[in-house]
C-alpha atoms as a PDB file:
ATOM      1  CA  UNK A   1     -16.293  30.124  12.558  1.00  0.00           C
ATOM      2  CA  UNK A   2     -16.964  26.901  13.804  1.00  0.00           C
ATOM      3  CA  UNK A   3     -15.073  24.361  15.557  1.00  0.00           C
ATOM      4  CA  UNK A   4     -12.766  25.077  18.612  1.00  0.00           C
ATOM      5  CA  UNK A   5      -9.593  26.484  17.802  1.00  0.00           C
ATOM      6  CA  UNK A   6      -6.943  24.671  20.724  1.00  0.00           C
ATOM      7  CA  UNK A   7      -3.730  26.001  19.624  1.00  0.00           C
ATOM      8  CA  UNK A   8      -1.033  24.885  21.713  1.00  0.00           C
ATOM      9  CA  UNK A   9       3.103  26.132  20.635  1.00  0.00           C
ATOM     10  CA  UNK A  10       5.881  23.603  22.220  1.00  0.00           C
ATOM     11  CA  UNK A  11       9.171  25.108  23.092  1.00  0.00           C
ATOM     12  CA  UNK A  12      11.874  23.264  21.397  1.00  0.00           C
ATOM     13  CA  UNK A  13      15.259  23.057  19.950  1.00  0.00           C
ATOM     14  CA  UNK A  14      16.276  22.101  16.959  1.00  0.00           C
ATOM     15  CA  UNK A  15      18.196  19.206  17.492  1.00  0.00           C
ATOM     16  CA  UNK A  16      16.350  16.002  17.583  1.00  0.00           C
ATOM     17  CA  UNK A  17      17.052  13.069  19.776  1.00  0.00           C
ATOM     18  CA  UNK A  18      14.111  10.771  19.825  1.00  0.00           C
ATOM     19  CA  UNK A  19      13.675   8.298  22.265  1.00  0.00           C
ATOM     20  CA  UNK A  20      14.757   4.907  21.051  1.00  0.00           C
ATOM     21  CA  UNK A  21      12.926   1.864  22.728  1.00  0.00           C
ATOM     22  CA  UNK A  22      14.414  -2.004  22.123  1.00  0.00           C
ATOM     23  CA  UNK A  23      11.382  -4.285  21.007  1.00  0.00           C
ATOM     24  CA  UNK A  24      11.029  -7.462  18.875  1.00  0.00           C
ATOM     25  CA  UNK A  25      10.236  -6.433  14.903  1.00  0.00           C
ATOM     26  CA  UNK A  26       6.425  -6.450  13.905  1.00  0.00           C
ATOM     27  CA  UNK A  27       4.782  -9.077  11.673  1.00  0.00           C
ATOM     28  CA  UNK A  28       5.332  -8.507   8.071  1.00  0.00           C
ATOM     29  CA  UNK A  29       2.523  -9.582   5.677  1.00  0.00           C
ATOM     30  CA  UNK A  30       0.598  -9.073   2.276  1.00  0.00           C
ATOM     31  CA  UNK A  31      -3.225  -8.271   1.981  1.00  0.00           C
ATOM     32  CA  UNK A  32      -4.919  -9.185  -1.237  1.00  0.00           C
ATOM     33  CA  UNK A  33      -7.175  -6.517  -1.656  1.00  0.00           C
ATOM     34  CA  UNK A  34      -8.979  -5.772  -5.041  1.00  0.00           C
ATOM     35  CA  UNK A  35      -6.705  -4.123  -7.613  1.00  0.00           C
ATOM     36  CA  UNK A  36      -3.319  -4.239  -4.903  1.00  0.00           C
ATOM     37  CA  UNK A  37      -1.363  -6.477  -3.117  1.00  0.00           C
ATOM     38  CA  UNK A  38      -0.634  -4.433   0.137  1.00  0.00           C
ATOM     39  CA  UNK A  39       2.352  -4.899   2.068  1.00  0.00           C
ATOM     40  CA  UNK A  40       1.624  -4.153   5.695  1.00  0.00           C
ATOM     41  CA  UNK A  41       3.708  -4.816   9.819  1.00  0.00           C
ATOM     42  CA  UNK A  42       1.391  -5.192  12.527  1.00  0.00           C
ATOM     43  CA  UNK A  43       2.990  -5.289  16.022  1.00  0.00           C
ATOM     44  CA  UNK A  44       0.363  -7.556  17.301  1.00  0.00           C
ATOM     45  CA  UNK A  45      -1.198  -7.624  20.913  1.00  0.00           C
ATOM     46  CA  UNK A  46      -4.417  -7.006  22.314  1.00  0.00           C
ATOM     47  CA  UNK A  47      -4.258  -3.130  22.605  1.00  0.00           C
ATOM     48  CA  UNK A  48      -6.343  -0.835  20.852  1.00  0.00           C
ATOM     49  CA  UNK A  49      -5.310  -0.313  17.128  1.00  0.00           C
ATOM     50  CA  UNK A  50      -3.662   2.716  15.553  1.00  0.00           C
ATOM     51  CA  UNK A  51      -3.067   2.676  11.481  1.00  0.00           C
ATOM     52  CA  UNK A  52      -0.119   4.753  10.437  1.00  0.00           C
ATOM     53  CA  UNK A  53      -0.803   6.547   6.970  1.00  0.00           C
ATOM     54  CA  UNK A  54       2.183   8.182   5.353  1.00  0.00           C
ATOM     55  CA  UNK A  55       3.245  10.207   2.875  1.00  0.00           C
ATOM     56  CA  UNK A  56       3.812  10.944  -0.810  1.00  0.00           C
ATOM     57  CA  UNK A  57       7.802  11.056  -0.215  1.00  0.00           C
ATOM     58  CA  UNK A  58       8.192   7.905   1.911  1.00  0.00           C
ATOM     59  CA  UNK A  59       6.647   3.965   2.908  1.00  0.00           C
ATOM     60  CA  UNK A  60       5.507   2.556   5.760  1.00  0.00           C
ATOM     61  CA  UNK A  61       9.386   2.518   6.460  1.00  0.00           C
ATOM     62  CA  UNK A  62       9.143   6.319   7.987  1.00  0.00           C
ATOM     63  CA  UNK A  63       7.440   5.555  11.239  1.00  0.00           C
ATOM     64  CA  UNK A  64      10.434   3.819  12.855  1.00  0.00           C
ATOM     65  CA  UNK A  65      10.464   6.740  15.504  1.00  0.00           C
ATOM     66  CA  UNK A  66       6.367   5.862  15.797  1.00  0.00           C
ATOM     67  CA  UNK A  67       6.347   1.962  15.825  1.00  0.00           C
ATOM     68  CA  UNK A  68       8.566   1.529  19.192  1.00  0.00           C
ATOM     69  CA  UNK A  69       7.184   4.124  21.037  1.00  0.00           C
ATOM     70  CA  UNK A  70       3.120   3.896  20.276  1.00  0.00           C
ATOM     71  CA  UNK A  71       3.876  -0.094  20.984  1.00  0.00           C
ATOM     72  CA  UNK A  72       5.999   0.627  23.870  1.00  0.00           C
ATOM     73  CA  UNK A  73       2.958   2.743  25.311  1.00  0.00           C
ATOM     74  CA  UNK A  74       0.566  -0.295  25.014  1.00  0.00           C
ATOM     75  CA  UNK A  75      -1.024   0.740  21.320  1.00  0.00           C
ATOM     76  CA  UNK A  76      -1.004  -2.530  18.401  1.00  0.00           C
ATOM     77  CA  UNK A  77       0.515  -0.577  15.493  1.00  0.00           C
ATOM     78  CA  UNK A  78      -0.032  -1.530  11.836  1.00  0.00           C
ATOM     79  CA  UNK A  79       1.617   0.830   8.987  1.00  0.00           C
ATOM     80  CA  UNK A  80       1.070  -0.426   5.289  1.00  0.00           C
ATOM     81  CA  UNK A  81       2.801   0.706   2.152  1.00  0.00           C
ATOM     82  CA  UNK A  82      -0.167   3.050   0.200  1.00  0.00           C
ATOM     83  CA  UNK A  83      -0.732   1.631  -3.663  1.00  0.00           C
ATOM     84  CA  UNK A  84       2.154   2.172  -5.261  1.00  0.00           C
ATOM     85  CA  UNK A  85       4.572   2.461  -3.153  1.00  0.00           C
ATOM     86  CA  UNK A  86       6.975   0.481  -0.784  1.00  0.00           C
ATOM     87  CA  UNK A  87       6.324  -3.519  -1.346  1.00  0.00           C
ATOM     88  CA  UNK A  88       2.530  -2.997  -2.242  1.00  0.00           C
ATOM     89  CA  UNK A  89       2.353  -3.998  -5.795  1.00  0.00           C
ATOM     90  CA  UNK A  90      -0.497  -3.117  -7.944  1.00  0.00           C
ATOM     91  CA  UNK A  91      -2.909  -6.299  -9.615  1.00  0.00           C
ATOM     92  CA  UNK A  92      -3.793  -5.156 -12.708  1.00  0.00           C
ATOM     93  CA  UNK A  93      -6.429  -7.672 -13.150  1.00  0.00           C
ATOM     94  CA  UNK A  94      -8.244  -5.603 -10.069  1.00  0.00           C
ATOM     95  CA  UNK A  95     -10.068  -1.714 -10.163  1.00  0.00           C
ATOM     96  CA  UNK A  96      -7.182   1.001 -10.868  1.00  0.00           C
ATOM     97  CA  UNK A  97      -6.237   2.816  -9.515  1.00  0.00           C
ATOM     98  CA  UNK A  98      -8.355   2.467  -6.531  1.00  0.00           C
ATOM     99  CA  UNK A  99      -9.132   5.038  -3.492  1.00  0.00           C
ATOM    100  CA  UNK A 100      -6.702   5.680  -0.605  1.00  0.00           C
ATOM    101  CA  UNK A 101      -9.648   5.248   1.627  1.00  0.00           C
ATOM    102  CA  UNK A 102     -11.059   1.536   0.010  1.00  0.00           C
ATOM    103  CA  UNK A 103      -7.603  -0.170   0.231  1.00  0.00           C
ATOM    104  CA  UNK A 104      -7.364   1.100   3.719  1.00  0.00           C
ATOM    105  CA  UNK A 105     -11.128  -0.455   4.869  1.00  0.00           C
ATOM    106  CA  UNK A 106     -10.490  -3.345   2.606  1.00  0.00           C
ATOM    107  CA  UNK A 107      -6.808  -3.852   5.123  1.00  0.00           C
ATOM    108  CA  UNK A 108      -8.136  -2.951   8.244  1.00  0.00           C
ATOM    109  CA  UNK A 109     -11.347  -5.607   7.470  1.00  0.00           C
ATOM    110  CA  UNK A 110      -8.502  -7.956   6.466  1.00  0.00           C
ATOM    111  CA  UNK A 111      -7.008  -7.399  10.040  1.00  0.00           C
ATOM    112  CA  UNK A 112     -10.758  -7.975  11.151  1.00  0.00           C
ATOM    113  CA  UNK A 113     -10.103  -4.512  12.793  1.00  0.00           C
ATOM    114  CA  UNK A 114     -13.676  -3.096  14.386  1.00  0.00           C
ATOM    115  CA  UNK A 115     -12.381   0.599  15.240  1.00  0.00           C
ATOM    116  CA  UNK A 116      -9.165   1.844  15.295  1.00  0.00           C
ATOM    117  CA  UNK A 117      -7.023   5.278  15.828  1.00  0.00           C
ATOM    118  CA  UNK A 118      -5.981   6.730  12.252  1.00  0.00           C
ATOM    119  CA  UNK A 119      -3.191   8.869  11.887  1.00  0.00           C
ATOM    120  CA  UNK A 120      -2.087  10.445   8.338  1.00  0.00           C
ATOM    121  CA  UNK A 121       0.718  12.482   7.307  1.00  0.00           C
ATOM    122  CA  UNK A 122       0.925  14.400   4.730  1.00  0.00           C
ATOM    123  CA  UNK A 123      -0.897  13.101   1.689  1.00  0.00           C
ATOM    124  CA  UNK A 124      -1.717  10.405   4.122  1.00  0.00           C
ATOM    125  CA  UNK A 125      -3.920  13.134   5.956  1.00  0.00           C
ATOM    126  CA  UNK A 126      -6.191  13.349   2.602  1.00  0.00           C
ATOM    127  CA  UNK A 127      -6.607   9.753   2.723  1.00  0.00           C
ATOM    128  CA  UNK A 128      -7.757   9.659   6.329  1.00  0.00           C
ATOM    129  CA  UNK A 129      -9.730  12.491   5.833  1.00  0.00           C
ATOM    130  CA  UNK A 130     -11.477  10.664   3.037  1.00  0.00           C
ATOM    131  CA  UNK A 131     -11.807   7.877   5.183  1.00  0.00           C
ATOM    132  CA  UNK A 132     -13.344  10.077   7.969  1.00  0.00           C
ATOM    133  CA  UNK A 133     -15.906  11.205   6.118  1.00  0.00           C
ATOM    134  CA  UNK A 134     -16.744   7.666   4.592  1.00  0.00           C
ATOM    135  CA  UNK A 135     -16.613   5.812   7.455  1.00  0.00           C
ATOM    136  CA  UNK A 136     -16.380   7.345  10.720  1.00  0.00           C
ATOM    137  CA  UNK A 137     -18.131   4.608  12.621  1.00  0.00           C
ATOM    138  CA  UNK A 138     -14.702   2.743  12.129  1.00  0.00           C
ATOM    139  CA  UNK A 139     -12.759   5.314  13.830  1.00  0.00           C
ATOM    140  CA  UNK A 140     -11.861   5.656  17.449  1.00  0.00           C
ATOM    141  CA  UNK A 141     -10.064   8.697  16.505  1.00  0.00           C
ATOM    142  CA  UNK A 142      -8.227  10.710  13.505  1.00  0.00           C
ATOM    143  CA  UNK A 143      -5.000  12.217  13.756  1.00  0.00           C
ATOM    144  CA  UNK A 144      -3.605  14.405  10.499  1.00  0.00           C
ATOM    145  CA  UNK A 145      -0.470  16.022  10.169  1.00  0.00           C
ATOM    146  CA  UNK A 146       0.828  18.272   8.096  1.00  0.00           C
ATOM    147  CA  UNK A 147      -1.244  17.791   5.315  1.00  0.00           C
ATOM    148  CA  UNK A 148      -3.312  20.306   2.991  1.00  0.00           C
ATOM    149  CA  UNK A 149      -6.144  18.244   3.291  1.00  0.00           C
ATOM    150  CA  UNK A 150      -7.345  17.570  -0.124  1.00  0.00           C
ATOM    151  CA  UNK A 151      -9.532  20.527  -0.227  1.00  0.00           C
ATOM    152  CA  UNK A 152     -11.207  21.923  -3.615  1.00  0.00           C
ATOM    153  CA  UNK A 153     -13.005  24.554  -2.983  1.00  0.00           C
ATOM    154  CA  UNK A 154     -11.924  27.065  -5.269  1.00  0.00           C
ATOM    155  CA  UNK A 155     -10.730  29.701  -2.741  1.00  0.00           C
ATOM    156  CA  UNK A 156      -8.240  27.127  -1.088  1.00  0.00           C
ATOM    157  CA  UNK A 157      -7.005  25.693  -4.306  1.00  0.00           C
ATOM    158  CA  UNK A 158      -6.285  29.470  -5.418  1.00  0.00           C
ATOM    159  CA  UNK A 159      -4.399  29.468  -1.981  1.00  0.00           C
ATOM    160  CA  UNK A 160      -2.417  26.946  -2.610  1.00  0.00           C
ATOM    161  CA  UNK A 161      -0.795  28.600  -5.946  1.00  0.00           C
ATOM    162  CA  UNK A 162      -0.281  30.623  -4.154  1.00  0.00           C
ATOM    163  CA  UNK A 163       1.981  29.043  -1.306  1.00  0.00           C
ATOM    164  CA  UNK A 164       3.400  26.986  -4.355  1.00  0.00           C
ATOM    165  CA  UNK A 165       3.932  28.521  -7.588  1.00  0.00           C
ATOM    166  CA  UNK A 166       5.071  26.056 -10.288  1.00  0.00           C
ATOM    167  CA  UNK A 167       8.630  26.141  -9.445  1.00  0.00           C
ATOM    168  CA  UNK A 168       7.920  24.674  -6.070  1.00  0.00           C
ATOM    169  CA  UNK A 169       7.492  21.270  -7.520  1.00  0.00           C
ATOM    170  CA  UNK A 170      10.999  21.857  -8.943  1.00  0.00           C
ATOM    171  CA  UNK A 171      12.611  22.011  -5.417  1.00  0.00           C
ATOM    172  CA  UNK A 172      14.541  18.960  -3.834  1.00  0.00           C
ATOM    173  CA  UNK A 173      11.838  16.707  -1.752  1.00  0.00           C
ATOM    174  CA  UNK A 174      14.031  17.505   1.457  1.00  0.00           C
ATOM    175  CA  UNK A 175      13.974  21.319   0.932  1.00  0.00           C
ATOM    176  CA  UNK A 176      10.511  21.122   0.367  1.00  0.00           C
ATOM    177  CA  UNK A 177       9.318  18.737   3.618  1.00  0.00           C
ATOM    178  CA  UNK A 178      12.055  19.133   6.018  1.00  0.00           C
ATOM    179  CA  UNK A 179      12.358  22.622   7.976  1.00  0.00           C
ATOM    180  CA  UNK A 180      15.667  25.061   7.498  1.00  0.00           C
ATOM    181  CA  UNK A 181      15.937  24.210  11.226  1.00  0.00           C
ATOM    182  CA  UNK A 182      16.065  20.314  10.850  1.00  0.00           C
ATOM    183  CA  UNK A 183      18.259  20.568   7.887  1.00  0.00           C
ATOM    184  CA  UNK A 184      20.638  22.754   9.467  1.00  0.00           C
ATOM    185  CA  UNK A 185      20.750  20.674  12.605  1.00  0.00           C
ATOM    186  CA  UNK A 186      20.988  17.317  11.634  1.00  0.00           C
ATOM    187  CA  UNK A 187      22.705  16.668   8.596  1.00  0.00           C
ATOM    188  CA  UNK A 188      22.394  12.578   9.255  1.00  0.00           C
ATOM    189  CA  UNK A 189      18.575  12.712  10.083  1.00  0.00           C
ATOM    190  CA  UNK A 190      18.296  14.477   6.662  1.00  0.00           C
ATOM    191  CA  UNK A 191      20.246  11.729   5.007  1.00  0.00           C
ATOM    192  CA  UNK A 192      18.150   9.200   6.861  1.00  0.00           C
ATOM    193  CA  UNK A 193      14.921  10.707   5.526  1.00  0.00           C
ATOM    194  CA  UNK A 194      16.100  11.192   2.091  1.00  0.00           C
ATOM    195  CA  UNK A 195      17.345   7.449   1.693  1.00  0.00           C
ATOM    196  CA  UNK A 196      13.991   6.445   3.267  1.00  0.00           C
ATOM    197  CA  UNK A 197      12.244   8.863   0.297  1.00  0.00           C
ATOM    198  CA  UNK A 198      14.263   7.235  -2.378  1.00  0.00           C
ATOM    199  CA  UNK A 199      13.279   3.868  -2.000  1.00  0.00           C
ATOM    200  CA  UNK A 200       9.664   4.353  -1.685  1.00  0.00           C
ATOM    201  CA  UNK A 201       9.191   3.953  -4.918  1.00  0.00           C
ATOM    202  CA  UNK A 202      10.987   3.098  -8.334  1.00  0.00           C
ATOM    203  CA  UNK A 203      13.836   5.761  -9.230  1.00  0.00           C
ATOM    204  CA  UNK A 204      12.517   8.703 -11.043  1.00  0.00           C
ATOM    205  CA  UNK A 205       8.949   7.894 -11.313  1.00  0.00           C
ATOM    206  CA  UNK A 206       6.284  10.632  -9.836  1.00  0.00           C
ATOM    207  CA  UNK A 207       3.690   9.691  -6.707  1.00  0.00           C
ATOM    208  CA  UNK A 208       1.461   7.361  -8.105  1.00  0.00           C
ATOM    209  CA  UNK A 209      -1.952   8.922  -7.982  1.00  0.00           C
ATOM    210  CA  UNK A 210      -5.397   7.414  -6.469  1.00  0.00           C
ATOM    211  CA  UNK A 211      -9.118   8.771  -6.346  1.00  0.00           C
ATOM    212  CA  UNK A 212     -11.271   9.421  -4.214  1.00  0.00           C
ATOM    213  CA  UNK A 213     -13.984   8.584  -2.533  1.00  0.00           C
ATOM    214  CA  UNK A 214     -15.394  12.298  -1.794  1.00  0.00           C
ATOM    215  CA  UNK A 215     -15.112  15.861  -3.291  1.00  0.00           C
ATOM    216  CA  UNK A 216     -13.627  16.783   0.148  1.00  0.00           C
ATOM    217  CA  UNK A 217     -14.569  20.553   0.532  1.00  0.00           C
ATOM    218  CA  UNK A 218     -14.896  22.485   3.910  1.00  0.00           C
ATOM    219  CA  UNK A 219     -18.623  22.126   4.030  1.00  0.00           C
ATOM    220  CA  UNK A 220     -17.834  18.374   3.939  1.00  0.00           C
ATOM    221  CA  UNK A 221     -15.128  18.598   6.756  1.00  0.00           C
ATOM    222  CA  UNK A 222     -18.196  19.863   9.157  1.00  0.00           C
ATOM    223  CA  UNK A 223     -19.672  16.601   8.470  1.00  0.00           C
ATOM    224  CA  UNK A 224     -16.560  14.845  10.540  1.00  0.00           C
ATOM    225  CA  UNK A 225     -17.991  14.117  14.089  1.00  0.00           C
ATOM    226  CA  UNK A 226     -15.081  11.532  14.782  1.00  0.00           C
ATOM    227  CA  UNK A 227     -12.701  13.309  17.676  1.00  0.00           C
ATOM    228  CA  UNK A 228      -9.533  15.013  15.862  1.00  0.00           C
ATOM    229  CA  UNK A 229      -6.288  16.908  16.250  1.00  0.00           C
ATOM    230  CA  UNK A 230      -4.530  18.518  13.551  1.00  0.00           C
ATOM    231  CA  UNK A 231      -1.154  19.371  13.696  1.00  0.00           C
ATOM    232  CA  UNK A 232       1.843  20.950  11.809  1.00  0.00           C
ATOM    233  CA  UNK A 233       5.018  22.756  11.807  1.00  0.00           C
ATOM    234  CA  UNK A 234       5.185  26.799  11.860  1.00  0.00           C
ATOM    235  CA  UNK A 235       7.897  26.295   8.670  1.00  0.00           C
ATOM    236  CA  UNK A 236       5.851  24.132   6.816  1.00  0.00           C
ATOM    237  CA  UNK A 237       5.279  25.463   3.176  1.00  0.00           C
ATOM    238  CA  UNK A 238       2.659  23.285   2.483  1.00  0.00           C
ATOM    239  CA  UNK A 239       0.307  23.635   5.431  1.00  0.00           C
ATOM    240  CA  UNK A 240       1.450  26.490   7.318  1.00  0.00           C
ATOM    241  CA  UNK A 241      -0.349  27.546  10.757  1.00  0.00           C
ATOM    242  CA  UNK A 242      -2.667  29.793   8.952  1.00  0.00           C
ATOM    243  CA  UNK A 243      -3.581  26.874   6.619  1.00  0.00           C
ATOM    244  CA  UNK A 244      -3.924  24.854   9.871  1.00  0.00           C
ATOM    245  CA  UNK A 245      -6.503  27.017  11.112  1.00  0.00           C
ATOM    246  CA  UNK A 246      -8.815  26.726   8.094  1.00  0.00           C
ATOM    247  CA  UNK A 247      -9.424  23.033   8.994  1.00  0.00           C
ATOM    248  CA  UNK A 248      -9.423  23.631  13.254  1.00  0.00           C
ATOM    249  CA  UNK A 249     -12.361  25.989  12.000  1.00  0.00           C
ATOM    250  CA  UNK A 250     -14.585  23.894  10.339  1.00  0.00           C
ATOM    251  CA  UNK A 251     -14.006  20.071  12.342  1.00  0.00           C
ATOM    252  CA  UNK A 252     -16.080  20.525  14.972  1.00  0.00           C
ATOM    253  CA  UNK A 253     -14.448  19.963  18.161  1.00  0.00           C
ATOM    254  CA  UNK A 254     -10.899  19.772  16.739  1.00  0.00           C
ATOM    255  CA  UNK A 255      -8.018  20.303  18.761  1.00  0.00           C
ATOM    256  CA  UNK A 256      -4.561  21.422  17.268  1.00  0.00           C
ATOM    257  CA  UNK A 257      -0.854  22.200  17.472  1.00  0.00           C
ATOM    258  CA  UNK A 258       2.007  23.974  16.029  1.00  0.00           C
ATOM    259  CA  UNK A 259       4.966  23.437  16.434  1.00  0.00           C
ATOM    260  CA  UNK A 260       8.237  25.735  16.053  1.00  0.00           C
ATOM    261  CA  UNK A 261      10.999  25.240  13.730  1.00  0.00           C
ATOM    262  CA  UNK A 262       9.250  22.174  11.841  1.00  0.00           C
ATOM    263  CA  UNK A 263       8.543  21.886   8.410  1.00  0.00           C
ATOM    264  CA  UNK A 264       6.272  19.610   6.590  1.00  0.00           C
ATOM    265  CA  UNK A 265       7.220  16.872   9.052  1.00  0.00           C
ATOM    266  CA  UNK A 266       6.490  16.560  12.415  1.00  0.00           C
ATOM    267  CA  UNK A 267       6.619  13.165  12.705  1.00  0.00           C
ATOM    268  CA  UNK A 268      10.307  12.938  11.387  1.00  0.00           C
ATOM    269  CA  UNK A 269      11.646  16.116  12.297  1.00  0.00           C
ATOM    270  CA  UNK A 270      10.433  15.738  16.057  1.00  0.00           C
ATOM    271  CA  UNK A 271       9.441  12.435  17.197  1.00  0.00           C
ATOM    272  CA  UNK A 272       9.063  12.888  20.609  1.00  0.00           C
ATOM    273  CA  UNK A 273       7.060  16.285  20.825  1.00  0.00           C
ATOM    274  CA  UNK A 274       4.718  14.364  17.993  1.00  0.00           C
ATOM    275  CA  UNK A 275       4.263  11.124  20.382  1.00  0.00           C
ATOM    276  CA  UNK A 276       3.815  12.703  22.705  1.00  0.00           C
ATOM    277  CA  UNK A 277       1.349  15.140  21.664  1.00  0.00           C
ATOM    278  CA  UNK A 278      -0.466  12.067  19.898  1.00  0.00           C
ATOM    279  CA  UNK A 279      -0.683   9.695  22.594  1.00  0.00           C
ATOM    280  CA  UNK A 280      -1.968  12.243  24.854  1.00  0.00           C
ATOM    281  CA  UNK A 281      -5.020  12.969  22.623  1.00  0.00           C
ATOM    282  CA  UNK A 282      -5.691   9.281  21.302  1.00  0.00           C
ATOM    283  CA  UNK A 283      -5.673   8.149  24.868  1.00  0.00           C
ATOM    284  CA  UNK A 284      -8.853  10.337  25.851  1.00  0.00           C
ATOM    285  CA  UNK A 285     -10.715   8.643  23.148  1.00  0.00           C
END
C-alpha cells in the first residue's frame, strides 16, 4: 500500500462544549464569478489563508464553531456558500452548472489569494480533492473530512451500495450525518444543525449538483503531493474508518484521524477535538 497510515483515536465524551471566543463578525461580500454570484465572509488580516468548504446539508453558516477559533489562533478565514446554496445565486447567462473546483479558483483569485490552507467537509472534501489534483501549486495544505471522496473506480462505487442501499437516501439528514452519540447527547446542538441544514437551500429541493474537473479515481489520488490529513468519525455511515483508510493508503504522506462516537461530522459534532487536530497539522505546513 502506499502512503503512511498515521492513525491517531481521541478519547472523548459525548457531550460537546466547544470553546466559544468573542470577535468582531467577518466581511460579507459577493464574487462575480462566471455562471454564479458567490456569497462569501472573509475575516480579514494578514495571516495565512484557510478556505472552509462545506457540505451538501449546510452553507457557509456551519463553521461558526471554525470561524472564531481558526481566527482567534492567528489564521484569515474565508467560507463561501458552494453554487447553489446559501446566498450564492446562480447567473444563468454564465457556464452551468460549473465545477466545485473553478468557482473556488475563480474566488480565491478574486481574493487575490496566492496559496492558501483548504479544508472540505463532506461533499466539500470532493471538491477540494478536485481542486488538489488541479491545482496543487495553490495549496499550502488540504484538509478533508468525512467525505467519500468522489471516487469511481468501480470497486469503491460497489462499496458504497453497499454502505448505502437505496433506502439510505430515505433517512432524515440528521440520522444520516450526525452520530447516535451526538444525537443522544445534545438534543439542542441537533436542532442547531438541522435549522442550519434547512436553510441552505430552498425547502424541498435536492443538492444542486456540479461537475467536475477530474475522473477522481485512486490512481489519481497518488498524484496529490500537497501535505494532507484525512479525518472522520468511527460512526460515520458514509466514510467509516475502513473507508478512511482507502484514501490514507494511496495520498502519499497522508496523515489521519478517527475519532470515537462521531458520525459524518466532525466538525459539528466536536469542534474542539477537530480544531484542534486541524490547527496542529496546518501549522507545520
Amino acid at each position: 500500500m502506499r502512503g503512511a497510515i498515521v492513525t491517531t483515536v481521541v478519547g472523548l465524551t459525548s457531550l460537546v462544549l466547544a470553546t466559544v471566543y468573542a470577535q468582531a463578525p467577518p466581511r460579507e461580500a459577493l464574487a462575480d464569478l462566471p455562471g454564479v454570484h458567490l456569497s462569501y465572509s472573509d475575516t480579514g488580516g494578514t495571516g495565512p489563508a484557510v478556505v472552509f468548504v462545506h457540505a451538501a446539508t449546510g452553507s457557509r453558516r456551519v463553521w461558526e464553531y471554525q470561524v472564531p477559533a481558526f481566527t482567534a489562533a492567528g489564521y484569515r478565514v474565508i467560507a463561501y456558500d458552494r453554487r447553489g446554496f446559501g446566498r450564492s445565486s446562480v447567473d444563468a447567462a454564465g457556464p452551468q452548472p460549473g465545477t466545485g473546483a473553478d468557482d473556488l479558483l475563480g474566488l480565491v483569485n478574486h481574493l487575490k489569494l496566492d496559496r492558501f490552507h483548504l479544508v472540505g467537509t463532506a461533499a466539500g472534501g470532493i471538491v477540494s480533492l478536485d481542486f488538489a489534483v488541479s491545482f496543487p501549486q495553490r495549496l499550502r495544505s488540504l484538509v478533508v473530512a468525512n467525505s467519500i471522496g468522489g471516487g469511481q473506480d468501480a470497486h469503491y462505487l460497489e462499496m458504497g451500495r453497499r454502505l448505502r442501499p437505496p433506502q439510505f437516501n430515505a433517512l432524515p439528514p440528521d440520522v444520516r450525518e450526525l452520530g447516535p452519540s451526538y444525537r443522544a447527547a445534545n438534543p439542542a446542538g441537533t436542532a442547531r444543525w438541522l435549522e442550519l441544514e434547512k436553510v441552505s437551500r430552498p425547502e424541498d429541493t435536492p443538492p444542486p449538483v456540479q461537475t467536475f474537473r477530474n475522473r477522481l479515481t485512486f490512481s489519481l489520488l497518488e498524484s496529490i503531493s500537497v501535505p494532507t490529513f484525512l479525518l472522520t468519525g468511527d460512526a460515520d455511515l458514509y466514510t467509516p474508518p475502513a473507508v478512511l483508510r482507502l484514501f490514507t493508503a494511496r495520498i502519499k504522506g497522508s496523515e489521519s484521524l478517527i475519532v470515537p462516537e462521531v458520525g459524518h461530522s466532525t466538525y459539528w459534532e466536536q469542534p474542539d477535538v477537530f480544531n484542534q487536530k486541524v490547527l496542529e497539522f496546518i501549522r507545520k505546513h
